[in-house]
PDB file of N, CA and C in Angstrom:
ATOM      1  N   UNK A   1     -31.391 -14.239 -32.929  1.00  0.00           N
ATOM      2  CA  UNK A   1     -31.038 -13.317 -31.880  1.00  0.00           C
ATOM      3  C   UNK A   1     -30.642 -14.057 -30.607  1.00  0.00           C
ATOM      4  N   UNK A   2     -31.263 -15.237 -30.371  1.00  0.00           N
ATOM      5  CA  UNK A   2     -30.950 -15.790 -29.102  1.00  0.00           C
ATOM      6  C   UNK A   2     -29.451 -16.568 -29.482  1.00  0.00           C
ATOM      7  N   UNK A   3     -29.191 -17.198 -30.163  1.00  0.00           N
ATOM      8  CA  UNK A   3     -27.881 -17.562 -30.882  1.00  0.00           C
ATOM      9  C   UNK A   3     -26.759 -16.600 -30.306  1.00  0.00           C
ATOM     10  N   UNK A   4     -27.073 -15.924 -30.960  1.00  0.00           N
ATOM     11  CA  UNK A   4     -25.740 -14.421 -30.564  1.00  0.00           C
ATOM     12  C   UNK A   4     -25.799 -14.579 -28.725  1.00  0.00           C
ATOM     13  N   UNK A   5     -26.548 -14.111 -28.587  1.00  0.00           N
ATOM     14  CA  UNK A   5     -26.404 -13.808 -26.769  1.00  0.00           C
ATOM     15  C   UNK A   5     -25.800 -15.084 -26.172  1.00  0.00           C
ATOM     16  N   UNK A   6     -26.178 -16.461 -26.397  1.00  0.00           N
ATOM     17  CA  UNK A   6     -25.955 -17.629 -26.047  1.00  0.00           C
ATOM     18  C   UNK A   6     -23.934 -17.717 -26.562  1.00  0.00           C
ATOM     19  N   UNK A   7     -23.587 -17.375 -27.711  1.00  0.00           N
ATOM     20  CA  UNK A   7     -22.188 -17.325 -27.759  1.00  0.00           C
ATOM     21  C   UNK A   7     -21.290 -16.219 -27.071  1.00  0.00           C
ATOM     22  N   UNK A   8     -22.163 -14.959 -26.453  1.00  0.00           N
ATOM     23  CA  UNK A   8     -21.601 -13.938 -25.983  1.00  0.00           C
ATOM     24  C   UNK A   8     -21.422 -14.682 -25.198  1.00  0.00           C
ATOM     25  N   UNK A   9     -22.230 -15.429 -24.073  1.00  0.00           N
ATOM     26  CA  UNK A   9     -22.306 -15.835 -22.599  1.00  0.00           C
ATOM     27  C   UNK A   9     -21.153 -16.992 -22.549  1.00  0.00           C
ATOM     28  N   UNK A  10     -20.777 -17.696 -23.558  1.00  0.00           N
ATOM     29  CA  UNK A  10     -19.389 -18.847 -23.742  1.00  0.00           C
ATOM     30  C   UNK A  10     -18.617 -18.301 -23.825  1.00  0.00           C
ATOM     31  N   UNK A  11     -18.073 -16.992 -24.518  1.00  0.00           N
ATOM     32  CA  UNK A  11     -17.013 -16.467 -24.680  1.00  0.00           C
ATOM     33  C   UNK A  11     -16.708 -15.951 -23.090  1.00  0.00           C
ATOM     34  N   UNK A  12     -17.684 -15.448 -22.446  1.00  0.00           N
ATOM     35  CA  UNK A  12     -17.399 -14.845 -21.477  1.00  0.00           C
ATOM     36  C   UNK A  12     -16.995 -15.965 -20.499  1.00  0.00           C
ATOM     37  N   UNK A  13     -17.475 -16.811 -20.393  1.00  0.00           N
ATOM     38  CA  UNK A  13     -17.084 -18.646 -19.405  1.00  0.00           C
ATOM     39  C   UNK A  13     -15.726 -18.966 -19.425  1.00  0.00           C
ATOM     40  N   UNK A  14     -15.591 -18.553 -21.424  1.00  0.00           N
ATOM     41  CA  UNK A  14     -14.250 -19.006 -21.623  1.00  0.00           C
ATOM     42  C   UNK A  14     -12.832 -17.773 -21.274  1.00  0.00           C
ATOM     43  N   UNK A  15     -13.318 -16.442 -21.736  1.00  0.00           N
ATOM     44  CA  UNK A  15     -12.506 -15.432 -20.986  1.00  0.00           C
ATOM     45  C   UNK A  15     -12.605 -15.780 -18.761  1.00  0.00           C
ATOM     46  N   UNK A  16     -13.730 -15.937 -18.395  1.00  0.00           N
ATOM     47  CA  UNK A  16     -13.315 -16.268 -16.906  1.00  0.00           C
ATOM     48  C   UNK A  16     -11.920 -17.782 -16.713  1.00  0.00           C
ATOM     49  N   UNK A  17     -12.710 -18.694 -17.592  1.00  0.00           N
ATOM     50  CA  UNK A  17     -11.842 -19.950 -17.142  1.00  0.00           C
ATOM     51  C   UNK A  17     -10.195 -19.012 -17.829  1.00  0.00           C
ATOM     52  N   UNK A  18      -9.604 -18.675 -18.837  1.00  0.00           N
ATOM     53  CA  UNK A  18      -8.371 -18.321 -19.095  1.00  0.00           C
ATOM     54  C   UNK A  18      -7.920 -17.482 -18.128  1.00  0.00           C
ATOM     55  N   UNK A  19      -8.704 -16.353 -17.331  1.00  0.00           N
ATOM     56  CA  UNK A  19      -8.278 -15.237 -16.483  1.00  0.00           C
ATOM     57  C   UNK A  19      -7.633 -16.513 -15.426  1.00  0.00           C
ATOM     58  N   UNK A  20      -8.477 -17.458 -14.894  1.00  0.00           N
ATOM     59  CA  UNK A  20      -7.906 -18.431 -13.985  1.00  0.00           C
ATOM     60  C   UNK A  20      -6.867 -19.305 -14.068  1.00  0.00           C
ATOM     61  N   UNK A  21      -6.901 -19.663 -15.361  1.00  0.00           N
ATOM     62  CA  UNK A  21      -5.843 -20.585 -15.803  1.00  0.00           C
ATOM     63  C   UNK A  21      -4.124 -19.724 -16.297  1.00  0.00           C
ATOM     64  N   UNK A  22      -4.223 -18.021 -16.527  1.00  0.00           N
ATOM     65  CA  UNK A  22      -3.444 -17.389 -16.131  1.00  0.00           C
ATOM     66  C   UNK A  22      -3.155 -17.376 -14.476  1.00  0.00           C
ATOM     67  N   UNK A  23      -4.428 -17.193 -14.057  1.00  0.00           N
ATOM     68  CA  UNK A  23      -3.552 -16.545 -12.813  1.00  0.00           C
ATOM     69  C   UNK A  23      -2.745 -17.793 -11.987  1.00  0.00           C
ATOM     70  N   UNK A  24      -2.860 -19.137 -12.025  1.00  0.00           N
ATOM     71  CA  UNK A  24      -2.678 -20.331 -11.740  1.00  0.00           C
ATOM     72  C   UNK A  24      -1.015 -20.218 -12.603  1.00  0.00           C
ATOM     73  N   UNK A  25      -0.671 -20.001 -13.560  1.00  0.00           N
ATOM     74  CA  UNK A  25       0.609 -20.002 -13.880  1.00  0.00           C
ATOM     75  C   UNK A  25       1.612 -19.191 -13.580  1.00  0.00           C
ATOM     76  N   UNK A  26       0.776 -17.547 -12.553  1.00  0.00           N
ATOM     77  CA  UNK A  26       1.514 -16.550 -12.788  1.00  0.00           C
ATOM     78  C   UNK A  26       1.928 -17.166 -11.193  1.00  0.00           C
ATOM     79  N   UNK A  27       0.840 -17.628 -10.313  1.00  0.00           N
ATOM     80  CA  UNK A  27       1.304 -17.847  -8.812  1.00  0.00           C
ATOM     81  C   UNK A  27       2.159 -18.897  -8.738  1.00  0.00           C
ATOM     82  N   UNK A  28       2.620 -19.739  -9.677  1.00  0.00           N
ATOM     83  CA  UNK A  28       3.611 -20.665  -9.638  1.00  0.00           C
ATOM     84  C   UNK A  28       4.799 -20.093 -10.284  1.00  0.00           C
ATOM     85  N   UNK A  29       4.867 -18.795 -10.695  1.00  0.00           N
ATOM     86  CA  UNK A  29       6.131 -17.992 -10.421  1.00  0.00           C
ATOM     87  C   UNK A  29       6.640 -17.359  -9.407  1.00  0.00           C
ATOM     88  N   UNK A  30       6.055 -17.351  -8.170  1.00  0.00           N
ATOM     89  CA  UNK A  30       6.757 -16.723  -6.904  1.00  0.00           C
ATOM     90  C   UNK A  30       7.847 -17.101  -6.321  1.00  0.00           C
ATOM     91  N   UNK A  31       8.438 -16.283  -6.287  1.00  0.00           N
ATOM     92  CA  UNK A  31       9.781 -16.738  -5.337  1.00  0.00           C
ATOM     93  C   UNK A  31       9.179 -15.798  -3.777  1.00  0.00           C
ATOM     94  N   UNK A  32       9.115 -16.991  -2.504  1.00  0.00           N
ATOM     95  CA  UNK A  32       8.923 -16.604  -1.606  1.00  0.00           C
ATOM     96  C   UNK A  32      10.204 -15.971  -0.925  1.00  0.00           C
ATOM     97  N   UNK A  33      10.677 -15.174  -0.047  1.00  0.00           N
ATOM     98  CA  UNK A  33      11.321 -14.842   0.432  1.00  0.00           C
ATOM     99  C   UNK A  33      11.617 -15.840   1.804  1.00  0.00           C
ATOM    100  N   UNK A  34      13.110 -15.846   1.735  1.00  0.00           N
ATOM    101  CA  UNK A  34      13.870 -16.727   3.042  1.00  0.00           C
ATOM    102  C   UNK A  34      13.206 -16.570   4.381  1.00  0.00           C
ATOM    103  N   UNK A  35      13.031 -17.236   5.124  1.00  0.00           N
ATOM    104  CA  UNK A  35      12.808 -16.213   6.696  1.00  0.00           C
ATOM    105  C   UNK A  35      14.040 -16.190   7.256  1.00  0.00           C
ATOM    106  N   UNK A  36      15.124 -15.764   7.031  1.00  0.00           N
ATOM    107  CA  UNK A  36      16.407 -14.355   7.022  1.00  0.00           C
ATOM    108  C   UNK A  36      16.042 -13.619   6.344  1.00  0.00           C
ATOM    109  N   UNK A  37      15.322 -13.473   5.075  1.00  0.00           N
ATOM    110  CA  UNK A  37      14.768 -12.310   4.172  1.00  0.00           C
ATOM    111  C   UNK A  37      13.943 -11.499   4.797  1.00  0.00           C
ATOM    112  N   UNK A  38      13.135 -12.428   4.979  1.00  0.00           N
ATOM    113  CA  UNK A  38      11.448 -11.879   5.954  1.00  0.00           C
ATOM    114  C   UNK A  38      12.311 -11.509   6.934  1.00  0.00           C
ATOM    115  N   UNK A  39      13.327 -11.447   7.904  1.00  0.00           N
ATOM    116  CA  UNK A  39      13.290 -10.637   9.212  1.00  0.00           C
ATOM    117  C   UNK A  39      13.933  -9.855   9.175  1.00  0.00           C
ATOM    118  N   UNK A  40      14.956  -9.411   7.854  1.00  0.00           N
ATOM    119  CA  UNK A  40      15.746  -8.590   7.244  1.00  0.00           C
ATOM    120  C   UNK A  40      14.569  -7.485   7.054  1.00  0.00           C
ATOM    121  N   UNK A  41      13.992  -7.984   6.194  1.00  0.00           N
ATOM    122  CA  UNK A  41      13.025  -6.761   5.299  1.00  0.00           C
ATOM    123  C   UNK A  41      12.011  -6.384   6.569  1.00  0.00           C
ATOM    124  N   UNK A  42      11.407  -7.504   7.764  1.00  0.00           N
ATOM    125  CA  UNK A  42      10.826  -6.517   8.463  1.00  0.00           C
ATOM    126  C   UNK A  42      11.403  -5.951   9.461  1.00  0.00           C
ATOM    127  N   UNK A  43      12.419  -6.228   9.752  1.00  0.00           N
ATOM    128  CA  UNK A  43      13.813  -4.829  10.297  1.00  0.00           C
ATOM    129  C   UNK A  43      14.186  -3.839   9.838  1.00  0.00           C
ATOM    130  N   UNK A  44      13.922  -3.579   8.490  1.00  0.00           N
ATOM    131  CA  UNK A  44      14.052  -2.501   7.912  1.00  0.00           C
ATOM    132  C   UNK A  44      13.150  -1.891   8.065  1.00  0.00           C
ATOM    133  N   UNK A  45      11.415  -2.477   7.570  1.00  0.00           N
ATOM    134  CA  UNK A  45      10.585  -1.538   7.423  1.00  0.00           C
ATOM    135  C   UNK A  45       9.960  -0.788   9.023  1.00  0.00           C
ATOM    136  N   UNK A  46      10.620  -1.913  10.085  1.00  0.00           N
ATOM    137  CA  UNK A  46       9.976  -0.944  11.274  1.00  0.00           C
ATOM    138  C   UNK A  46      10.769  -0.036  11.936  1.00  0.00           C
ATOM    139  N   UNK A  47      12.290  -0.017  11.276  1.00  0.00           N
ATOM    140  CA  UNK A  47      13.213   0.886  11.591  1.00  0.00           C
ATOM    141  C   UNK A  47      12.646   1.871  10.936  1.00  0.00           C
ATOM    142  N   UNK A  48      11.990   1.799  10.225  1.00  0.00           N
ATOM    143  CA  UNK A  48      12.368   3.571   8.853  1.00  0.00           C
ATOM    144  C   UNK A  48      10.492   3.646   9.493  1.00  0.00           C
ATOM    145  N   UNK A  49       9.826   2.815  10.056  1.00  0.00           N
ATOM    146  CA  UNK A  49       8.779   3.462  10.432  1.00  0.00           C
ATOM    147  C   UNK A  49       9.158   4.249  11.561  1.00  0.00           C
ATOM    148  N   UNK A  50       9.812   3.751  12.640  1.00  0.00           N
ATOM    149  CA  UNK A  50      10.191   4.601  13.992  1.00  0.00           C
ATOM    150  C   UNK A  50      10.977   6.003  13.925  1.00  0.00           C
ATOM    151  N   UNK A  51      11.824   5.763  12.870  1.00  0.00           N
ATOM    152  CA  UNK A  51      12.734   7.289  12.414  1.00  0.00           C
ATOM    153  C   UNK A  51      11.874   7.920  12.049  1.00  0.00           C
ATOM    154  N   UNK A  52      10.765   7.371  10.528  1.00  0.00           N
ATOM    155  CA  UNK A  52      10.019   8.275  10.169  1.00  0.00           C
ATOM    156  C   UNK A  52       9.276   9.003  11.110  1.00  0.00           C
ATOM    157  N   UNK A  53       8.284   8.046  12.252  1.00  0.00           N
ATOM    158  CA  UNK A  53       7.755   8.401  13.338  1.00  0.00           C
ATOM    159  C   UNK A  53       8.331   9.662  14.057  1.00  0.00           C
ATOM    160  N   UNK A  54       9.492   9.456  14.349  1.00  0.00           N
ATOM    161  CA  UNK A  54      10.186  10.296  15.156  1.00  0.00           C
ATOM    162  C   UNK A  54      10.389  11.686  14.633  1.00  0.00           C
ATOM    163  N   UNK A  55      10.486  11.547  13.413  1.00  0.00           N
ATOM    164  CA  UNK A  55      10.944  12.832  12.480  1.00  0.00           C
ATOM    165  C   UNK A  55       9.936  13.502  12.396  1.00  0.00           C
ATOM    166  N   UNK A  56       8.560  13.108  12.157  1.00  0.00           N
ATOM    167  CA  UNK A  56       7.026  13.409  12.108  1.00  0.00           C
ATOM    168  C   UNK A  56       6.294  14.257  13.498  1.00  0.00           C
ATOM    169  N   UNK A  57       6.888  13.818  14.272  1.00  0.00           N
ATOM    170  CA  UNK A  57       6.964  14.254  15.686  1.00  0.00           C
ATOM    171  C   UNK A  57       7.900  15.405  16.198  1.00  0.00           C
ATOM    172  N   UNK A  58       8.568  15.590  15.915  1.00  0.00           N
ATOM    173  CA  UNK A  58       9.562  16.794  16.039  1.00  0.00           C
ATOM    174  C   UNK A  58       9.459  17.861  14.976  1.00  0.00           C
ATOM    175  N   UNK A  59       8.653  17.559  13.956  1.00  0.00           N
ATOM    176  CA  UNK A  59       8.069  18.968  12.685  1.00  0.00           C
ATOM    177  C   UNK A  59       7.103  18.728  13.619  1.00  0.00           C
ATOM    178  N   UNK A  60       6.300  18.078  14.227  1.00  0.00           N
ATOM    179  CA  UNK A  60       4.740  18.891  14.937  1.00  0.00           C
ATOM    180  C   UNK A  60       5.357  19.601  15.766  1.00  0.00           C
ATOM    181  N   UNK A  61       5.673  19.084  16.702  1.00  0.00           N
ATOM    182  CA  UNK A  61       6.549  19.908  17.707  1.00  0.00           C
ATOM    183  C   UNK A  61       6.894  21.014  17.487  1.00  0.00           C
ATOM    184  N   UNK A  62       7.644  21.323  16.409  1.00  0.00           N
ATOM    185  CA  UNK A  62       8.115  22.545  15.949  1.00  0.00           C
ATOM    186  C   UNK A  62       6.827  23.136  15.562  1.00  0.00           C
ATOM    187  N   UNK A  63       6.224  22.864  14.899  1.00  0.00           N
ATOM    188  CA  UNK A  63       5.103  23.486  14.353  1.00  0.00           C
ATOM    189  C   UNK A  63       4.240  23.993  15.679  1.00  0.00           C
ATOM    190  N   UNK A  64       3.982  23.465  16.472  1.00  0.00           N
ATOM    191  CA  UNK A  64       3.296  23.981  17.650  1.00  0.00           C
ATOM    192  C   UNK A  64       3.830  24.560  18.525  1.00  0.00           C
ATOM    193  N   UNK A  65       5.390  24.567  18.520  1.00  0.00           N
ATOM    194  CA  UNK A  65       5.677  25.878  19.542  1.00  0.00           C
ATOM    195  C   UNK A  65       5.415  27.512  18.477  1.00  0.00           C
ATOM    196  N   UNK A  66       6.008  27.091  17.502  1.00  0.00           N
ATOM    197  CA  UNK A  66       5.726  28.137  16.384  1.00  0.00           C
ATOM    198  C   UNK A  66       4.140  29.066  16.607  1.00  0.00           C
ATOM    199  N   UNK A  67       3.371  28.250  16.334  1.00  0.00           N
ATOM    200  CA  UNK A  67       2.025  28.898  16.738  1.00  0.00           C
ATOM    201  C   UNK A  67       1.689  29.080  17.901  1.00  0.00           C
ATOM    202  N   UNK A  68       2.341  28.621  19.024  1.00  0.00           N
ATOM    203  CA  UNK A  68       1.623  29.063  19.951  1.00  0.00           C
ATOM    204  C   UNK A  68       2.771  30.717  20.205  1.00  0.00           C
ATOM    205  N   UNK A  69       3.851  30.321  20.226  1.00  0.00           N
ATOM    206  CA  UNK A  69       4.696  31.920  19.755  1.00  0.00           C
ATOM    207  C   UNK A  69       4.052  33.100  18.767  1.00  0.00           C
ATOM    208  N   UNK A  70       3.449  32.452  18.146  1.00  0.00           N
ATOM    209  CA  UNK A  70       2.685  34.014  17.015  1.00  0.00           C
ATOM    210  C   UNK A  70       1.333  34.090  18.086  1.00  0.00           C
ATOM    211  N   UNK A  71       0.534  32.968  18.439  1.00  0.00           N
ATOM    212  CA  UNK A  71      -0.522  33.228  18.962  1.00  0.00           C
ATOM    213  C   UNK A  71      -0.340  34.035  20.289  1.00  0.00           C
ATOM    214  N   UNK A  72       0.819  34.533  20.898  1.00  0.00           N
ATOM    215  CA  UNK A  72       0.913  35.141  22.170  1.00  0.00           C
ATOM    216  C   UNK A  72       1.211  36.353  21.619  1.00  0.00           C
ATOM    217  N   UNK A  73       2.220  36.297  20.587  1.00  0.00           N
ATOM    218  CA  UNK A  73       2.379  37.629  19.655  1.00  0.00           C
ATOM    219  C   UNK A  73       1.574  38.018  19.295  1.00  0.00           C
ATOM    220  N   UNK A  74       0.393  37.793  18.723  1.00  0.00           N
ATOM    221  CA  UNK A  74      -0.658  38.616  18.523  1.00  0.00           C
ATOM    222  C   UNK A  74      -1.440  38.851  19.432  1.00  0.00           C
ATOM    223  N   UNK A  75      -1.264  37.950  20.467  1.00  0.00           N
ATOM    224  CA  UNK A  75      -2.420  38.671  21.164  1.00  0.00           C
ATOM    225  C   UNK A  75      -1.991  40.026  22.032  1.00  0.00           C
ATOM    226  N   UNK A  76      -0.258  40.248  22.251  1.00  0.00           N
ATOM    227  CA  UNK A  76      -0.047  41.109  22.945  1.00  0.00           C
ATOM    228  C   UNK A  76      -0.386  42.603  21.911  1.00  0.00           C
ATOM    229  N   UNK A  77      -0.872  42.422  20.920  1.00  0.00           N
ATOM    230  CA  UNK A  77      -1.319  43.531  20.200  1.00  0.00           C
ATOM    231  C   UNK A  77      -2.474  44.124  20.315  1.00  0.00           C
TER     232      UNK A  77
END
């Protein structure tokens, strides 16, 4: 019985060391991006955050003149 548990516990040493020795081959596949890439891509993403921003802001807007228009409407009832 102790046999068995003692080969569970190697297999498992040996599944950790392979998880590592994958991940060690997969990070020497990266292609980093240029820095013209990097200031490309973060020009994009803080443009489409500010539009988004902006767009997000003008449905509240709308949304709160809206209610405060029903909320005067009802109350004149």
């Amino acid at each position: 019985m102790a046999e068995k548990t003692k080969t569970a516990k190697v297999g498992f040493f040996k599944k950790i060391g392979k998880f590592f020795k994958d991940y060690k081959s997969e990070f020497k596949k990266l292609v980093w991006p240029t820095p013209k890439q990097l200031l490309k891509n973060t020009a994009v993403v803080l443009v489409s955050i500010i539009v988004f921003g902006a767009f997000l802001a003008a449905v509240d807007t709308g949304f709160h003149h809206l209610f405060v228009e029903l909320a005067n409407w009802f109350a004149l009832l």
